[in-house]
N, C-alpha and C. Protein backbone atom coordinates (compact mmCIF):
# COMPACT_ATOMS: atom_id res chain seq x y z
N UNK A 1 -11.48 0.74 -10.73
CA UNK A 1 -10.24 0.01 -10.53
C UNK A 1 -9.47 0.61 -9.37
N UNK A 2 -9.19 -0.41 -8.78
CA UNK A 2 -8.26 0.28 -7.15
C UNK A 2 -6.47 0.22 -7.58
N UNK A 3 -6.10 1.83 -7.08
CA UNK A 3 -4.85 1.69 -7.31
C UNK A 3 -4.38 2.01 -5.71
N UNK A 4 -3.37 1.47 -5.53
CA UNK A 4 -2.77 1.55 -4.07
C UNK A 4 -1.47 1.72 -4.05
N UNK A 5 -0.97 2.53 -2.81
CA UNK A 5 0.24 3.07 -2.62
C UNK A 5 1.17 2.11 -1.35
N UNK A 6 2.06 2.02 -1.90
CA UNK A 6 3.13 1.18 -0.49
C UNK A 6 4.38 1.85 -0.11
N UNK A 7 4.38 2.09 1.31
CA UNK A 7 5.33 2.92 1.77
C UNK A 7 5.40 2.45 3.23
N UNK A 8 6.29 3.32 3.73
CA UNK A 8 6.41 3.27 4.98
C UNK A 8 5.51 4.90 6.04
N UNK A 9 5.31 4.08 7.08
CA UNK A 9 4.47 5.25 7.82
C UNK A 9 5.02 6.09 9.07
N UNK A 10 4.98 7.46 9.79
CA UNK A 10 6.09 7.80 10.42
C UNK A 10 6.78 6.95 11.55
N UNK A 11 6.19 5.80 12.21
CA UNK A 11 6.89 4.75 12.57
C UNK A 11 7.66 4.10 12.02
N UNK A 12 7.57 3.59 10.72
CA UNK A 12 8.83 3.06 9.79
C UNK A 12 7.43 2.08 9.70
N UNK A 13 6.71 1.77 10.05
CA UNK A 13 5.51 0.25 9.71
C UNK A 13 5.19 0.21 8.10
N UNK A 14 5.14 -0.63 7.46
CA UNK A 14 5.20 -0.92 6.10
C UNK A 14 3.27 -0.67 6.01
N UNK A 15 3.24 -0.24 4.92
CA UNK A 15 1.60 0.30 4.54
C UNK A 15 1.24 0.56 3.11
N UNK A 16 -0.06 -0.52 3.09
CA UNK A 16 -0.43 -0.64 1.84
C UNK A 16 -1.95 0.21 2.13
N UNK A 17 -2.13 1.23 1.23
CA UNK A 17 -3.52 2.35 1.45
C UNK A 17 -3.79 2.70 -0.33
N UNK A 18 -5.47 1.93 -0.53
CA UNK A 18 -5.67 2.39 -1.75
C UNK A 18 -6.25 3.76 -1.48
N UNK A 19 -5.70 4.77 -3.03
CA UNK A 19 -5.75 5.70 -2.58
C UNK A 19 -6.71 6.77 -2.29
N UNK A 20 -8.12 6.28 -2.87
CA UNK A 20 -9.81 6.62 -2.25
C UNK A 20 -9.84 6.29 -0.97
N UNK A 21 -8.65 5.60 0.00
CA UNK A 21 -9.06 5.11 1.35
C UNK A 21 -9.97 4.15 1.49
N UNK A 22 -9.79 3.30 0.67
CA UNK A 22 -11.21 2.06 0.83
C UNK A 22 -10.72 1.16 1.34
N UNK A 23 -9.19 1.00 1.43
CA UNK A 23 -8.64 -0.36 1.82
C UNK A 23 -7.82 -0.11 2.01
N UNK A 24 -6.75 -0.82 3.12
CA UNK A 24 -5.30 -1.10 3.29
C UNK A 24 -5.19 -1.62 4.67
N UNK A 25 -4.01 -2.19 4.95
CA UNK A 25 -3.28 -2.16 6.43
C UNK A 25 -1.82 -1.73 6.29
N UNK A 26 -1.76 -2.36 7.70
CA UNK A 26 -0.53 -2.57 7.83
C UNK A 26 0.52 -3.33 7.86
N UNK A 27 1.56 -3.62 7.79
CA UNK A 27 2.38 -5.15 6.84
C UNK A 27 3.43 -5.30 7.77
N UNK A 28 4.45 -6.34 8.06
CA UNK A 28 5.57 -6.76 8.69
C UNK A 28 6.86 -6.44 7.77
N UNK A 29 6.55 -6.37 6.54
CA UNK A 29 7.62 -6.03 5.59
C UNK A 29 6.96 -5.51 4.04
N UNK A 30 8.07 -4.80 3.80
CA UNK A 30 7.69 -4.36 2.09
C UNK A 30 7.38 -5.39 1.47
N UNK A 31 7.54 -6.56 1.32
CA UNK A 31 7.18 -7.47 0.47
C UNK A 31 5.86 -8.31 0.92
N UNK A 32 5.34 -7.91 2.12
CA UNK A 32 3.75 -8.06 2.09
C UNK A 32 2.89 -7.59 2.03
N UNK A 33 3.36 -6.02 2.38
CA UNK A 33 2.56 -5.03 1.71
C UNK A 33 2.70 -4.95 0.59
N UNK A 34 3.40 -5.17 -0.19
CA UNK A 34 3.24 -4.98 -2.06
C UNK A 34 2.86 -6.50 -2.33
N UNK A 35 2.81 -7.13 -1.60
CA UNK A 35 1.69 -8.40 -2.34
C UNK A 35 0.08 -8.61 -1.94
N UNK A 36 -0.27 -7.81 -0.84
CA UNK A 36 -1.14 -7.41 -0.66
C UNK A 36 -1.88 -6.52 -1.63
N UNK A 37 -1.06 -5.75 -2.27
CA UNK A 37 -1.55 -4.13 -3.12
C UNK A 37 -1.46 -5.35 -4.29
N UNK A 38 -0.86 -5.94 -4.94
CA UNK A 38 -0.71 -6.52 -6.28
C UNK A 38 -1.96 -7.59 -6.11
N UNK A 39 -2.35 -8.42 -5.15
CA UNK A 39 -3.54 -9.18 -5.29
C UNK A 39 -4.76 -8.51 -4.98
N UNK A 40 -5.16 -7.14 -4.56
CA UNK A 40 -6.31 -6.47 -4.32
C UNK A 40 -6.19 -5.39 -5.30
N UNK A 41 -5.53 -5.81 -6.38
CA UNK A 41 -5.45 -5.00 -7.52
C UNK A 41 -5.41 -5.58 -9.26
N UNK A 42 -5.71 -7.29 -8.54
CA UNK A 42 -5.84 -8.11 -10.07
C UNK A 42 -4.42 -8.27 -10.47
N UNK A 43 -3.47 -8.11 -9.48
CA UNK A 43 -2.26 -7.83 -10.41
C UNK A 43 -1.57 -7.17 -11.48
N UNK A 44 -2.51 -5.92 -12.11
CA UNK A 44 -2.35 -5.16 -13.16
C UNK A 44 -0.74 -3.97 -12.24
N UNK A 45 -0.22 -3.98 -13.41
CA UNK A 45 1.27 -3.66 -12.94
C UNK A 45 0.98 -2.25 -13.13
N UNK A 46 0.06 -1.34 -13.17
CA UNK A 46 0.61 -0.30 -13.17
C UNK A 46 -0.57 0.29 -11.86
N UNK A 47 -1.09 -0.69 -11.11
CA UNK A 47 -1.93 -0.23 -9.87
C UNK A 47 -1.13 -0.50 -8.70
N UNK A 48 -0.04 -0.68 -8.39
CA UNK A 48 0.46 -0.30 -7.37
C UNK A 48 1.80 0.60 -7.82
N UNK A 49 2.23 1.56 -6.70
CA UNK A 49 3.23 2.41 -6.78
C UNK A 49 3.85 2.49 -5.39
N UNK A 50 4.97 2.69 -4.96
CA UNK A 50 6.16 2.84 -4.14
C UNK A 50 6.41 4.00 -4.04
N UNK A 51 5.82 4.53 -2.76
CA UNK A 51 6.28 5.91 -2.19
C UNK A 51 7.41 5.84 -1.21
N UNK A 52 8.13 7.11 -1.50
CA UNK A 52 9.51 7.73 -1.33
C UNK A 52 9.14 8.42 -0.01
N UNK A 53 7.92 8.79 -0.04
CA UNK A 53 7.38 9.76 0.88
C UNK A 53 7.00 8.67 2.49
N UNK A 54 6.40 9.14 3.22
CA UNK A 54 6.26 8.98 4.31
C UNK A 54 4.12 8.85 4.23
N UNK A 55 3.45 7.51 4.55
CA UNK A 55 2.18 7.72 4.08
C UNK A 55 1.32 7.33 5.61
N UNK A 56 0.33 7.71 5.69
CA UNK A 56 -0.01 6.96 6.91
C UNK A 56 -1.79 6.31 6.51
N UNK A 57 -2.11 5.52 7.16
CA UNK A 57 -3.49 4.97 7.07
C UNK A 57 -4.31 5.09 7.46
N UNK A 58 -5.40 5.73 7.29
CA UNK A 58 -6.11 6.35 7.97
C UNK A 58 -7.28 5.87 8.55
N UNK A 59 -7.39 5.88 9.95
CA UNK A 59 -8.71 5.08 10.52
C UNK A 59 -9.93 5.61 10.92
């Protein structure tokens, strides 16, 4: 089961990164990155989480 994190990255760019690194981008706003993470996650409410922190994506 993929759980994924949404935050912002040290640019301020909104970022959805599951957290094995198997998947994510980058988003125009918090609310497409967390609908991104909620549909590549079945929608189960406790697989996405909202970081406070600063995350970046790794290529």
């Amino acid at each position: 089961m993929n759980t994924f994190v949404v935050g912002q990255d040290s640019r301020g760019r909104w970022v959805a990164v599951e957290i094995h690194g198997r998947g994510g981008g980058l988003f125009r706003d918090r609310q497409a990155a967390f609908h991104y993470a909620c549909v590549e996650t079945g929608r189960r409410p406790d697989a996405v989480l909202v970081s406070g922190d600063r995350i970046e994506l790794r290529t």
